[in-house]
Structures are given as structure tokens and as C-alpha cells.
Protein backbone atom coordinates (compact mmCIF):
# COMPACT_ATOMS: atom_id res chain seq x y z
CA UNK A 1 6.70 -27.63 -18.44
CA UNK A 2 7.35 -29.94 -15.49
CA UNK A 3 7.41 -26.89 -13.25
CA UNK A 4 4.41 -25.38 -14.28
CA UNK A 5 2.95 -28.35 -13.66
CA UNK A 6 4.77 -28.75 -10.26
CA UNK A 7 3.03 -25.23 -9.33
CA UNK A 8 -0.29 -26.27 -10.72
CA UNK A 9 -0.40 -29.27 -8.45
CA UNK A 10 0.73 -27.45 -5.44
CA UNK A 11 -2.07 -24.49 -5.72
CA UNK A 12 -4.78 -27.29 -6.00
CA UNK A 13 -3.53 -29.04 -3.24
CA UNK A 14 -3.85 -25.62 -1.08
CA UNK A 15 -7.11 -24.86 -2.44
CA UNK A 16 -7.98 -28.19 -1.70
CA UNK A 17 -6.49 -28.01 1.68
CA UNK A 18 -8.56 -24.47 1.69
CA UNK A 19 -12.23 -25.58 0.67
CA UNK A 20 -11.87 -29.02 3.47
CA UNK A 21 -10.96 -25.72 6.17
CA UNK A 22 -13.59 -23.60 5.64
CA UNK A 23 -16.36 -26.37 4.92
CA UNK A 24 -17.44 -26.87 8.06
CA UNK A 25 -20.80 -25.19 9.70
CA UNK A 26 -19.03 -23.35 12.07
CA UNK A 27 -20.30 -20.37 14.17
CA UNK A 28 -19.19 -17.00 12.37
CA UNK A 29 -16.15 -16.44 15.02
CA UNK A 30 -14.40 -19.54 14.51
CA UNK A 31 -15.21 -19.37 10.92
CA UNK A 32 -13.32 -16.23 11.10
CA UNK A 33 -10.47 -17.93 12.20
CA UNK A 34 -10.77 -21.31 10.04
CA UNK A 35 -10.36 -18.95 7.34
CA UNK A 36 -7.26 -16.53 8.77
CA UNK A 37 -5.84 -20.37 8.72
CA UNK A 38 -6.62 -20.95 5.26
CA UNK A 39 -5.24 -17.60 4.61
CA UNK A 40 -2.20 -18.46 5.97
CA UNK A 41 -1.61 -21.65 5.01
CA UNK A 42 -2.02 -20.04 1.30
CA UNK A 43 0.78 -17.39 2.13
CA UNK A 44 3.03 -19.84 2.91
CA UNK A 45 3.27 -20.93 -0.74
CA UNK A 46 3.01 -17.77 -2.24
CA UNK A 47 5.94 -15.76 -0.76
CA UNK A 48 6.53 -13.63 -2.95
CA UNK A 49 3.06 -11.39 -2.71
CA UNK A 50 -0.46 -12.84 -3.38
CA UNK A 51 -3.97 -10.81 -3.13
CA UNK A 52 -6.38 -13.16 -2.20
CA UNK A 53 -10.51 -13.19 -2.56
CA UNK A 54 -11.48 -14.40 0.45
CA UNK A 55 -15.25 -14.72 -0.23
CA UNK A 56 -14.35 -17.16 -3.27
CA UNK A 57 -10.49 -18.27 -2.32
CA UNK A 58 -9.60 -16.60 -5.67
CA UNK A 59 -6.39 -15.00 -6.76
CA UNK A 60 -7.53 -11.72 -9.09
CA UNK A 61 -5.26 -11.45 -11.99
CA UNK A 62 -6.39 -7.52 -12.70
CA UNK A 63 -7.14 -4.52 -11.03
CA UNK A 64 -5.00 -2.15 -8.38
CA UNK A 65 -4.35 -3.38 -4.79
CA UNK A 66 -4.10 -0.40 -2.55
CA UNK A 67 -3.80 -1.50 1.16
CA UNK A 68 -6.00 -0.49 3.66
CA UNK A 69 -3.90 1.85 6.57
CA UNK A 70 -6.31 0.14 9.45
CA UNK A 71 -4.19 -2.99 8.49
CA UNK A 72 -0.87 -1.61 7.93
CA UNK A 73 2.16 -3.38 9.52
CA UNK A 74 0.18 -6.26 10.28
CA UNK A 75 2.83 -8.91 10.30
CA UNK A 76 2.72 -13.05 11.44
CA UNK A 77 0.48 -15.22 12.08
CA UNK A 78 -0.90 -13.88 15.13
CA UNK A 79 -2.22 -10.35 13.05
CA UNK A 80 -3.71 -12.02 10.21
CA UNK A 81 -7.34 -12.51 12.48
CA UNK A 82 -7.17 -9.13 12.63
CA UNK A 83 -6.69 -8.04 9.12
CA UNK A 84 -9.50 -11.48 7.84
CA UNK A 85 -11.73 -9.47 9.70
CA UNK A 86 -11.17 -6.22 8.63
CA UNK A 87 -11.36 -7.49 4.57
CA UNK A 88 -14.34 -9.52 5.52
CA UNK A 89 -16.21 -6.36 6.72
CA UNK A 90 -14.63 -3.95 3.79
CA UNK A 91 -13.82 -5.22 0.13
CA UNK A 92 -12.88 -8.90 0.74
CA UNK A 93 -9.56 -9.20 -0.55
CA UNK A 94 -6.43 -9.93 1.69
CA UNK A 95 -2.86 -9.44 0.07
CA UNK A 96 0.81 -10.40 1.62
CA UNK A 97 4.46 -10.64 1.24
CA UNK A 98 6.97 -12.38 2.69
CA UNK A 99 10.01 -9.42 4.02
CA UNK A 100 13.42 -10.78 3.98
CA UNK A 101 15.04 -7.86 5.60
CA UNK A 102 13.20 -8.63 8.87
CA UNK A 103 11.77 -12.06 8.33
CA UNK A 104 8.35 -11.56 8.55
CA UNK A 105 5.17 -11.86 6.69
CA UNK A 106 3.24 -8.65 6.45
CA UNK A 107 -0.64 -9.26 5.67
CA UNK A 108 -3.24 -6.20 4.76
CA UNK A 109 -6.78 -5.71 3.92
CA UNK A 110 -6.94 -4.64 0.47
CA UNK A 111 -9.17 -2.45 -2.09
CA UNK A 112 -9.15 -3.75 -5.36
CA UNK A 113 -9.99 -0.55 -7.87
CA UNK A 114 -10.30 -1.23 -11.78
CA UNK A 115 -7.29 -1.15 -13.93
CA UNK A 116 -9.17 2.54 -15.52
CA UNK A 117 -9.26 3.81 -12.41
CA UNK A 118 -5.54 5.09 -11.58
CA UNK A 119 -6.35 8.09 -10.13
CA UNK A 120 -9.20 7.08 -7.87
CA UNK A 121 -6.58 4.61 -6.41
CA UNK A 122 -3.78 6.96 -6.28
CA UNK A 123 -6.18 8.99 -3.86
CA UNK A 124 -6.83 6.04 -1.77
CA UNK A 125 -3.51 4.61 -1.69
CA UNK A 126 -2.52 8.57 -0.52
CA UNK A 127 -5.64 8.65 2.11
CA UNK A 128 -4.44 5.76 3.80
CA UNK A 129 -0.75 6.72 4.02
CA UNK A 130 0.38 3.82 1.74
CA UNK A 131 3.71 4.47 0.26
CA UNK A 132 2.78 2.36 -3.18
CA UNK A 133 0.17 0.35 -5.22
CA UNK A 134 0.19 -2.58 -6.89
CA UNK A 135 -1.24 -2.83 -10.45
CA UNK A 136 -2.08 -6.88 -10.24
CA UNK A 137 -2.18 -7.31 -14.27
CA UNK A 138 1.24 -5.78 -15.24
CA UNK A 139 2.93 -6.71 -11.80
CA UNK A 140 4.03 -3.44 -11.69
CA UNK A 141 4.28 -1.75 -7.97
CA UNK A 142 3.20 1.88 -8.69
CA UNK A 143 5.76 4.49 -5.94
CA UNK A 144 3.63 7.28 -4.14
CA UNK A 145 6.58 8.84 -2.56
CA UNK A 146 9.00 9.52 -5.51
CA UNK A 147 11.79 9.74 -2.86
CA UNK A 148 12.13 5.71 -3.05
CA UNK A 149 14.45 4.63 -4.85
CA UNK A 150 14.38 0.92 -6.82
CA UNK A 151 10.22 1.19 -8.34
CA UNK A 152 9.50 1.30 -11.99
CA UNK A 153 6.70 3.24 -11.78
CA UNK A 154 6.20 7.25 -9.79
CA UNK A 155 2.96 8.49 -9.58
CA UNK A 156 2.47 11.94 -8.03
């Protein structure tokens, strides 16, 4: 109970610290980049994955996250302008992970498809050279390239 409520309190205090960043009437370049900065500062309590809505600073609970490959290996700080900019002029969703093997945070423009739509977003994920997918409501990351091990679900 006490840490639910521990992780309740911090994601209001981001959002918080989210809304104050991105109220200002800013000109749409540094608006851009108020809101990379928001985006950040949200990955940096969420390291274990998030996908993001950055048009409403939302976290979707459902659908399939397949990353964009214009976006791909976008890692740090210093990339995430880059992929803000990309999801503001696509679908509007950013997702990211924190890596332990190399210590970095990788960030990605992201398509979210309907949960009934498996297929259209196993062709997407495939078109844009993704190796998996990410099915938000049953945390489940869905393998396109059977030949990796360690993934609970294989799509071909």
C-alpha cells in the first residue's frame, strides 16, 4: 500500500513538473524542446520502458507499440529532440527504456495499433526493421526474429 502510494505521488509530481514545462507560450521550436525536457525528465522515473502521449502527457495502458525505424538507436539525452519531433509530426507517442548492458537510454517514435490489429502491426514492426513489439495491455514483448532467444511471445 505505502508503495503504491509512494509511486502515485512521484508520477504526479512529474506530471506536475510536466504541465509547469510545457505551459508556457513559447514559439513552436523551443516548445519542441520544453517538451523533449519533459520527456526526459519523465524517463528518468520510468526506467524500465514507458510509451508516452505526448499531445496529452498520457501513459496508454492498451494497444501495440511498434517503433518507428527513422528513430531507431536513438539513445541520451541529446537524440530525444530528434525523435519529439519525429512523434510530433507522425502518431504522437514516444516510448523508452533504460539498457543496462551499455548504460544508455534508448528513446523512439512510436505507432500505437489496436490490440485487434496483430497482424497490421506485425507488418509495420517488419517494414521498419524492428526486431519486436510491445503489446502495452499484457506487457508482453512480441519477437519478430524467432532466432532471439529469452521472449515469451514469436510471431512470424
Amino acid at each position: 500500500m505505502m508503495r503504491s502510494l509512494h509511486v502515485v505521488s512521484r508520477t504526479l509530481s512529474v506530471l506536475l513538473l510536466l504541465s509547469l514545462l510545457l505551459s508556457c507560450g513559447t514559439p513552436r521550436r523551443l516548445q519542441s524542446a520544453r517538451l523533449a525536457e519533459a520527456v526526459w525528465i519523465f524517463s528518468q522515473t520510468h526506467p524500465d520502458g514507458f510509451t508516452l502521449d505526448i499531445r496529452t502527457l498520457t501513459v496508454p495502458t492498451e494497444g501495440i507499440c511498434v517503433a518507428y525505424g527513422a528513430t531507431q538507436n536513438s539513445h541520451g539525452r541529446q537524440a530525444l529532440d530528434a525523435v519529439v519531433s519525429h512523434a510530433t509530426a507522425h502518431d504522437g507517442f514516444v516510448g523508452g527504456w533504460f539498457n543496462l548492458a551499455d548504460s544508455l537510454f534508448y528513446f523512439d517514435s512510436v505507432r500505437l495499433f489496436p490490440e485487434d490489429s496483430l497482424e497490421a502491426a506485425v507488418n509495420f514492426g517488419k517494414a521498419n526493421f524492428q526486431k519486436s513489439i510491445f503489446n502495452l495491455s499484457t506487457r508482453e514483448e512480441i519477437l519478430l526474429n524467432p532466432g532471439r532467444p529469452g521472449k515469451r511471445l514469436v510471431v512470424f
